[in-house]
C-alpha atoms as a PDB file:
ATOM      1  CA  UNK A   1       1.787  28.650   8.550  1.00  0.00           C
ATOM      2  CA  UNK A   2      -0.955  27.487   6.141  1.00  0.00           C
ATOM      3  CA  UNK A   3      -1.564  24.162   7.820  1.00  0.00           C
ATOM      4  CA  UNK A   4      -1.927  25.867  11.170  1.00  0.00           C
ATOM      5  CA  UNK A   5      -4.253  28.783   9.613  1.00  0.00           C
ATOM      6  CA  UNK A   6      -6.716  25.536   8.580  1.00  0.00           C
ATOM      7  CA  UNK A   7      -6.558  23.486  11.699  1.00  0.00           C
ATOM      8  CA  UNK A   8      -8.494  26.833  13.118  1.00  0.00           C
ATOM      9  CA  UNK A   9     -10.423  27.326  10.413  1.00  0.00           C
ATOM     10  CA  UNK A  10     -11.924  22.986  11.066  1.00  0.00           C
ATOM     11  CA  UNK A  11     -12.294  24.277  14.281  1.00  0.00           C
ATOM     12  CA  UNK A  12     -12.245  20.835  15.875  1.00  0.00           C
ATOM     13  CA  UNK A  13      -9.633  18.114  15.571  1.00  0.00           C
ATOM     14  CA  UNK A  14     -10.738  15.292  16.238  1.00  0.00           C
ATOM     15  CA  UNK A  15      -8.532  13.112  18.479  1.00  0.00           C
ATOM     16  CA  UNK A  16      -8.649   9.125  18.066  1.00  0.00           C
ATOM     17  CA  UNK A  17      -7.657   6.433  19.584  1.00  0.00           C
ATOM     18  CA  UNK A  18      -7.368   3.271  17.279  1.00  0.00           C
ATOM     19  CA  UNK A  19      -7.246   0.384  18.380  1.00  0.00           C
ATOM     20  CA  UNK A  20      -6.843  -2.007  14.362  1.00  0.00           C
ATOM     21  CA  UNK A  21      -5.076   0.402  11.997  1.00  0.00           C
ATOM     22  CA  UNK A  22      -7.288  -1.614   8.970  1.00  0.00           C
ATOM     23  CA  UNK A  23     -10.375   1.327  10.399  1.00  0.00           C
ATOM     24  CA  UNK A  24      -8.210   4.054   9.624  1.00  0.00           C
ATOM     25  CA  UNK A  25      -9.052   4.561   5.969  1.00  0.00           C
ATOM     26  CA  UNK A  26     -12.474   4.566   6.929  1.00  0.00           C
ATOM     27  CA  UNK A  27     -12.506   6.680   9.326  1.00  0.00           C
ATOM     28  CA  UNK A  28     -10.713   9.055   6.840  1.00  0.00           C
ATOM     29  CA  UNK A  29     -13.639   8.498   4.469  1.00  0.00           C
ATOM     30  CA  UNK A  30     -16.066   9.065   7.415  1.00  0.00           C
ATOM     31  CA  UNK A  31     -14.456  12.199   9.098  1.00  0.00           C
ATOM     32  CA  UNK A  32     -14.150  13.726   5.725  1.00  0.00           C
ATOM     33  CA  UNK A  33     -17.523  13.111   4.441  1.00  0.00           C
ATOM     34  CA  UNK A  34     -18.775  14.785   8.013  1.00  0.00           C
ATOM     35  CA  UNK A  35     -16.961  17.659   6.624  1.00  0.00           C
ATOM     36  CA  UNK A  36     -13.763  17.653   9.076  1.00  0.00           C
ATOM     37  CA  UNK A  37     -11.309  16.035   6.980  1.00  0.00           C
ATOM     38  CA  UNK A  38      -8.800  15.880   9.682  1.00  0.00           C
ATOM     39  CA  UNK A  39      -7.930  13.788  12.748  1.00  0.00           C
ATOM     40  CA  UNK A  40      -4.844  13.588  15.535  1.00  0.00           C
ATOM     41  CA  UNK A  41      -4.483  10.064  15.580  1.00  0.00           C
ATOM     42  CA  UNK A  42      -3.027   9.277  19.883  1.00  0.00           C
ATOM     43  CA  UNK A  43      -0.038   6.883  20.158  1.00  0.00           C
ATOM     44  CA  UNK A  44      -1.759   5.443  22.651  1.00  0.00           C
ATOM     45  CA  UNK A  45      -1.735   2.357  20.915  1.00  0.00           C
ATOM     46  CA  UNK A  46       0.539   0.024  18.468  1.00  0.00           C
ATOM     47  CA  UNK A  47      -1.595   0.798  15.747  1.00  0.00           C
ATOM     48  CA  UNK A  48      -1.240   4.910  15.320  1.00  0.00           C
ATOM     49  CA  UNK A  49       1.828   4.598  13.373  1.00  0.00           C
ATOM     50  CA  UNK A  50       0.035   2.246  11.140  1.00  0.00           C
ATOM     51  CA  UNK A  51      -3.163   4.252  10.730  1.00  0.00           C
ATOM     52  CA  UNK A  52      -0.959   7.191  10.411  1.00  0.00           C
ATOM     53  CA  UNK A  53       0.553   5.554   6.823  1.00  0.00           C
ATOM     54  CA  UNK A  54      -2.568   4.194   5.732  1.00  0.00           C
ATOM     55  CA  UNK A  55      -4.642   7.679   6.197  1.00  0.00           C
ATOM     56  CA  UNK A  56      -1.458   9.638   4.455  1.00  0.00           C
ATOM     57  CA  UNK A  57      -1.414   7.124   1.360  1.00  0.00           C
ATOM     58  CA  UNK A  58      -5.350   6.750   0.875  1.00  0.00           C
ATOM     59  CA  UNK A  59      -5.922  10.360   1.575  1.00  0.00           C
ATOM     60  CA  UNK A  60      -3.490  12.750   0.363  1.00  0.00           C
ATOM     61  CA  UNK A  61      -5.928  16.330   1.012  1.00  0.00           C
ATOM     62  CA  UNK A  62      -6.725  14.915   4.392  1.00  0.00           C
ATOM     63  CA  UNK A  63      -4.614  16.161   7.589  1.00  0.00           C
ATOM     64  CA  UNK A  64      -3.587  13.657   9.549  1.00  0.00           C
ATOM     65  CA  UNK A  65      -1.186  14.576  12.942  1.00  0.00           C
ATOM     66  CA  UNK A  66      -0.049  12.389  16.169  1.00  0.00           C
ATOM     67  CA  UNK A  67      -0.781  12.752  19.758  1.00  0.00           C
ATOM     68  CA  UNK A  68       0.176  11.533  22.567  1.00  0.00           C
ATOM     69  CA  UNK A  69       3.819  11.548  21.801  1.00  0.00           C
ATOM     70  CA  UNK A  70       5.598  11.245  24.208  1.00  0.00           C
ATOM     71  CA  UNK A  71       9.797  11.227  23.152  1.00  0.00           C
ATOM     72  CA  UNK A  72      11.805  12.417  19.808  1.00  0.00           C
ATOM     73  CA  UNK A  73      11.593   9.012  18.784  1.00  0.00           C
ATOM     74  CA  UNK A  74       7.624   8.699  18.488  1.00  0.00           C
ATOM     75  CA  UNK A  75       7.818  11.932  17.236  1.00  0.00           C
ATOM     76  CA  UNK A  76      10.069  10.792  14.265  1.00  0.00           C
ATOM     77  CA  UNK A  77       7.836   7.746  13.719  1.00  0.00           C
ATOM     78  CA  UNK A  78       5.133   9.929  13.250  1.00  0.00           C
ATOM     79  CA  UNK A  79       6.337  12.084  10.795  1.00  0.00           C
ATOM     80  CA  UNK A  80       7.978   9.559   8.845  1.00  0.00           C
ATOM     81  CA  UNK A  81       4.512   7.977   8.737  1.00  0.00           C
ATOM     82  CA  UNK A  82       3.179  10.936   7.455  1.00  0.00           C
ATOM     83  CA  UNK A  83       2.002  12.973  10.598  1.00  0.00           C
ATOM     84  CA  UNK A  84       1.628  16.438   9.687  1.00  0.00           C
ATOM     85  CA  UNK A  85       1.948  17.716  12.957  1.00  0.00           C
ATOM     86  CA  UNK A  86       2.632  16.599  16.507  1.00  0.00           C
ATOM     87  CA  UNK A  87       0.573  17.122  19.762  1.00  0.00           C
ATOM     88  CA  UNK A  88       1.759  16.315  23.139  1.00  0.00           C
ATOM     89  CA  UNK A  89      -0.095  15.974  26.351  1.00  0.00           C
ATOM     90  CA  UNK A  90       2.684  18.225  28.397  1.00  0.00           C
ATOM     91  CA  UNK A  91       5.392  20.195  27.484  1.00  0.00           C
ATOM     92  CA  UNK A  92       8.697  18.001  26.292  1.00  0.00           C
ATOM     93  CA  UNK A  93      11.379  20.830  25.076  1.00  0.00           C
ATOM     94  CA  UNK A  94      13.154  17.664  23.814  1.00  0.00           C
ATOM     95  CA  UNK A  95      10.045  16.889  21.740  1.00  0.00           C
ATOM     96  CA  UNK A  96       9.786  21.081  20.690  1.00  0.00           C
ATOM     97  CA  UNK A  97      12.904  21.070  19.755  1.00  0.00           C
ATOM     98  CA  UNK A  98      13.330  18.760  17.631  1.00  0.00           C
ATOM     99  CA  UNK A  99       9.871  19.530  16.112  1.00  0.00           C
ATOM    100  CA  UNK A 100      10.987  23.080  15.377  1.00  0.00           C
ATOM    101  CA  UNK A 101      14.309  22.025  14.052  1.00  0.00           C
ATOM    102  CA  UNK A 102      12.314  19.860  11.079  1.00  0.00           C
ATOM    103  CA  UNK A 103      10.121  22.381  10.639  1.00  0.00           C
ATOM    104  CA  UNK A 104       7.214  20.488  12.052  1.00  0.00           C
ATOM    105  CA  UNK A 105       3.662  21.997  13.332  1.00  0.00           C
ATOM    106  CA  UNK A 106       4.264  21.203  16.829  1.00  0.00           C
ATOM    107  CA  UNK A 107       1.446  21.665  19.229  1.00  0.00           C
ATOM    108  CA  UNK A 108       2.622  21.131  23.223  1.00  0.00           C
ATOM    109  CA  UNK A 109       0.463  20.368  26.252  1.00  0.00           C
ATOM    110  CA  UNK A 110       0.355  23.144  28.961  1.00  0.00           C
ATOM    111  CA  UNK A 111      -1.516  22.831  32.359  1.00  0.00           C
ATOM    112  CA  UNK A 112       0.276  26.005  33.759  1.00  0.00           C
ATOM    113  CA  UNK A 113       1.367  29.546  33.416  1.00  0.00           C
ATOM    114  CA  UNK A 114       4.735  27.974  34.182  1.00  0.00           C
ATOM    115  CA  UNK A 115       4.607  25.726  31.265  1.00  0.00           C
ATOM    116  CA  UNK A 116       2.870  28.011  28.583  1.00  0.00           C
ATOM    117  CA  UNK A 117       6.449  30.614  29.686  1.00  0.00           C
ATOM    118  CA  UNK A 118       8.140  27.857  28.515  1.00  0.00           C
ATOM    119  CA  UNK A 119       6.474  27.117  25.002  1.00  0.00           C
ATOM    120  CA  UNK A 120       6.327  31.401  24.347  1.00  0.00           C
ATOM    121  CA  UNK A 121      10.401  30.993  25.079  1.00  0.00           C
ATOM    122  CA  UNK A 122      10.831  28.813  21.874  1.00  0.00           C
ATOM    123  CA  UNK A 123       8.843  30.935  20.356  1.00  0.00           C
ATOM    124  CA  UNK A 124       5.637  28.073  20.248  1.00  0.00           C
ATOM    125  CA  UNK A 125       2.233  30.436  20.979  1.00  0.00           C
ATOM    126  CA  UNK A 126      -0.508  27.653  20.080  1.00  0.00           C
ATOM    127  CA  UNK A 127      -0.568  25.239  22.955  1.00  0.00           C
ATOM    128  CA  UNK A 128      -2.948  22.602  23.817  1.00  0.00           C
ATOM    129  CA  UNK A 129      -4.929  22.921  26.829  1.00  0.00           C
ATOM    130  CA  UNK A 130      -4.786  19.697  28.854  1.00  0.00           C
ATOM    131  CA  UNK A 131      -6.771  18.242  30.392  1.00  0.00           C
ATOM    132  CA  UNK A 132      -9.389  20.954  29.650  1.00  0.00           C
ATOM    133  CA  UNK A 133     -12.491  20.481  32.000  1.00  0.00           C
ATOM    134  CA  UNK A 134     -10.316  18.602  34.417  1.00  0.00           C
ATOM    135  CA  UNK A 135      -8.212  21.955  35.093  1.00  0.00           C
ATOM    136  CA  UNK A 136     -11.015  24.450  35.432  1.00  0.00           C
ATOM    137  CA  UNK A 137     -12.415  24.389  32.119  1.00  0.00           C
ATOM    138  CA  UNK A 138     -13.167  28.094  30.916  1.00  0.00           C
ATOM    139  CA  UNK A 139     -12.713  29.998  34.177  1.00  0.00           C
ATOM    140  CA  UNK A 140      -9.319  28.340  34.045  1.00  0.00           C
ATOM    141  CA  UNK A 141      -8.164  29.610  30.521  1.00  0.00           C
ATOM    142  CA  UNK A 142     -10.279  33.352  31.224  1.00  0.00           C
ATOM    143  CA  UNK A 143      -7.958  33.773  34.182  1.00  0.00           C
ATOM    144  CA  UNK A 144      -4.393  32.736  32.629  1.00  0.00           C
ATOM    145  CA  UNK A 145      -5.408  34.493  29.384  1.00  0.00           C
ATOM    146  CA  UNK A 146      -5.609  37.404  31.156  1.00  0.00           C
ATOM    147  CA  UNK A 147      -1.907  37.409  31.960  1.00  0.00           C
ATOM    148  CA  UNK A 148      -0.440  35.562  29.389  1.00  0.00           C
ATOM    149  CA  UNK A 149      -0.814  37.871  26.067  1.00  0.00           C
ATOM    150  CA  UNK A 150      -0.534  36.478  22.688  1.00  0.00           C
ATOM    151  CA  UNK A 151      -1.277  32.646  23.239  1.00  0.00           C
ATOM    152  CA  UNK A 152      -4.016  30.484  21.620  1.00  0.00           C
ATOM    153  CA  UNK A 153      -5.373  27.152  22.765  1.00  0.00           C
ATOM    154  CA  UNK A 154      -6.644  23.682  21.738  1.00  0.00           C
ATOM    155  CA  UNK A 155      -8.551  22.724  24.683  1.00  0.00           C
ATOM    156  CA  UNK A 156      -8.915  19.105  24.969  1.00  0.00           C
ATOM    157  CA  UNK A 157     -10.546  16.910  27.294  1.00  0.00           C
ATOM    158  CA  UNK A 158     -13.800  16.533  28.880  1.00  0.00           C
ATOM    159  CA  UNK A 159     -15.467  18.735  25.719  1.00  0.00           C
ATOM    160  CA  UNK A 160     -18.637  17.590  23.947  1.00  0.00           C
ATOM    161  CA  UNK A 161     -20.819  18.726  21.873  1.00  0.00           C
ATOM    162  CA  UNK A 162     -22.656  20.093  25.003  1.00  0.00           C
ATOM    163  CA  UNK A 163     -19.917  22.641  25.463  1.00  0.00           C
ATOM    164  CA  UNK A 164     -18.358  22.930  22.505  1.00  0.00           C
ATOM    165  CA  UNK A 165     -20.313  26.383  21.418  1.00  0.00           C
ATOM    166  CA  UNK A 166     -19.179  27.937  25.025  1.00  0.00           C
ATOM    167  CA  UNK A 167     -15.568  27.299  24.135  1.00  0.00           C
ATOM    168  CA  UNK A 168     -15.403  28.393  20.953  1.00  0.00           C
ATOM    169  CA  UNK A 169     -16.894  31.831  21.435  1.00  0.00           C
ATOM    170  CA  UNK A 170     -13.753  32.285  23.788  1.00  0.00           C
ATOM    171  CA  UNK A 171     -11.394  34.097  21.837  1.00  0.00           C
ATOM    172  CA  UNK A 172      -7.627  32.984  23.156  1.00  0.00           C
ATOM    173  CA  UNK A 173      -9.049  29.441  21.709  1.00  0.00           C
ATOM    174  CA  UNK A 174      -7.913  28.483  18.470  1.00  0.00           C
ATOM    175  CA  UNK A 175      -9.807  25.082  17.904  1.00  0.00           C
ATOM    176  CA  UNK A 176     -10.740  22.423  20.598  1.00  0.00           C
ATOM    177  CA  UNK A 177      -9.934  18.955  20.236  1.00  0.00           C
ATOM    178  CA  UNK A 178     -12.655  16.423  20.171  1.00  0.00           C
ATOM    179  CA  UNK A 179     -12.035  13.165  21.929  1.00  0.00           C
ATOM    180  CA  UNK A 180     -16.036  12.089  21.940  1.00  0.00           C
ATOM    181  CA  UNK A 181     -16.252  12.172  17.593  1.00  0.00           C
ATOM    182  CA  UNK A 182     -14.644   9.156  17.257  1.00  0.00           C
ATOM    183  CA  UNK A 183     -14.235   6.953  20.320  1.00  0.00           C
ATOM    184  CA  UNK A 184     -12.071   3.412  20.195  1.00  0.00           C
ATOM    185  CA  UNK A 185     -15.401   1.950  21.125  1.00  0.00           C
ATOM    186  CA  UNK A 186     -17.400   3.285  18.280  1.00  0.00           C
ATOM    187  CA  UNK A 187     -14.467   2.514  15.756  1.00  0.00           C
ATOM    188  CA  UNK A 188     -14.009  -1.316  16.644  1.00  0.00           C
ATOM    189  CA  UNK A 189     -17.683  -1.394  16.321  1.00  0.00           C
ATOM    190  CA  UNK A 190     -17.904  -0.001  13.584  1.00  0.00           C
ATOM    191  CA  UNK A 191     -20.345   2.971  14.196  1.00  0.00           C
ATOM    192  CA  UNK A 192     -19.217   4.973  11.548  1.00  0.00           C
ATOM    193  CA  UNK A 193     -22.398   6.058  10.831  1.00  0.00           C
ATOM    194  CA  UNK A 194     -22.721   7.449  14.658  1.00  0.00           C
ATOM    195  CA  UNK A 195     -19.148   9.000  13.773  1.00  0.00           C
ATOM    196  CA  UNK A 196     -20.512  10.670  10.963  1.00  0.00           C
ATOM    197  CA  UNK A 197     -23.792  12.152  12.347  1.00  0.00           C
ATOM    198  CA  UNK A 198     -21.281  13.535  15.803  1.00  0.00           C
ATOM    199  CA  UNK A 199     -18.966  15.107  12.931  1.00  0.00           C
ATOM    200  CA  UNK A 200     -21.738  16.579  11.491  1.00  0.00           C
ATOM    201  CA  UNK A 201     -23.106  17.870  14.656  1.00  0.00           C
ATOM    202  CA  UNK A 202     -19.992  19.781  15.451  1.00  0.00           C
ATOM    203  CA  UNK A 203     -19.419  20.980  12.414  1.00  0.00           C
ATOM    204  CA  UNK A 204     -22.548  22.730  12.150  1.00  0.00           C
ATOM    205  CA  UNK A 205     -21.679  24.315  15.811  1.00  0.00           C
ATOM    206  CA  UNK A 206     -18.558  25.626  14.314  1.00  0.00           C
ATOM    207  CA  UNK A 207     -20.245  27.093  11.526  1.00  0.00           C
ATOM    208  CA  UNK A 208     -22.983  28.444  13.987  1.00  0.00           C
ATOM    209  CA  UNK A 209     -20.514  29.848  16.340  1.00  0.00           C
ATOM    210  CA  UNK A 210     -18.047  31.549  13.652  1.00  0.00           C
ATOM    211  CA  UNK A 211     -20.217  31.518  11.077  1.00  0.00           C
ATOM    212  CA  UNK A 212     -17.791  29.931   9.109  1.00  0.00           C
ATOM    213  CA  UNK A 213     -18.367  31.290   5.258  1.00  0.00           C
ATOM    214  CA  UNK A 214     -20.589  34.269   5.291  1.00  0.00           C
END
């Protein structure tokens, strides 16, 4: 799928945790102006399904998903709010399901061989690596890669721009979600301009690391 083809082509997604959906627009503006014009916006809070709307009406071009969801029902808010495509912290074959069924980019949290059998068995290979550093890191995803053939990852957790580089040069990972771009704390504050000089930082990496255009 084209969408999915881009998300690995950014690289990063950023994941956010808002906190006042009124910041979402700018953190569109901000994110995109970084050059990553693309964010996975948690339901962690009552305000995602807000900033979802307001990101997917101000920004058409930009790609805007949900994580953290947790049931069908999120799921559905999210897409009806203009989610592109979903991300869950573990694997929900309620959530999958129904995901697949709409034809919606679905991206499922694995922390096992056990659970990434599951996702291959609807046919999901792209699975998000949770939480990264927490279960092993890159040792952890050399040693299941090595048995389980034909599956990318987002790793997400615990990543910075420290290790970013190191992950990305592994090649069973896709992109790597980026919890540290755009933190609540930074947001209600109103650090964009920190936002935008992290963005710009990891972009660069990217570009660096898969010398992205050449």
């Amino acid at each position: 799928m084209e969408l999915i083809k881009y998300l690995g082509k950014l690289g990063i997604i950023p994941v956010v945790r808002i906190e006042q959906a009124e910041h979402a627009v700018r953190l569109a503006d901000t994110l995109n102006i970084g050059g990553l014009p693309c964010a996975e916006i948690t339901f962690r809070t009552e305000a995602a399904e807000q900033a979802i709307k307001n990101i997917a009406a101000s920004h058409p071009g930009f790609v805007v998903g949900a994580g953290t969801v947790l049931s069908v029902i999120q799921a559905q808010k999210a897409v009806n709010a203009g989610a592109h495509f979903i991300v869950s912290p573990g694997f929900d074959h309620k959530v999958v399901d129904w995901c697949l069924k709409h034809n919606v980019v679905v991206i499922p949290g694995v922390a096992t061989p056990t659970e990434a059998l599951m996702a291959l068995d609807k046919g999901v290979h792209l699975l998000k690596f949770f939480p990264a550093e927490a279960l092993g890191g890159i040792p952890m995803l050399e040693a299941i890669s090595a048995a389980l053939i034909g599956i990318e990852y987002i790793p997400t957790g615990g990543i910075t721009a420290a290790n970013l580089a190191a992950y990305l040069r592994l090649p069973m990972v896709f992109a790597v979600g980026g919890s540290w771009l755009a933190t609540s704390k930074m947001i209600s504050a109103g650090d964009f301009a920190g936002i935008r000089s992290l963005t710009v930082e990891a972009v660069d990496i990217v570009h660096q690391v898969r010398q992205i255009g050449e």
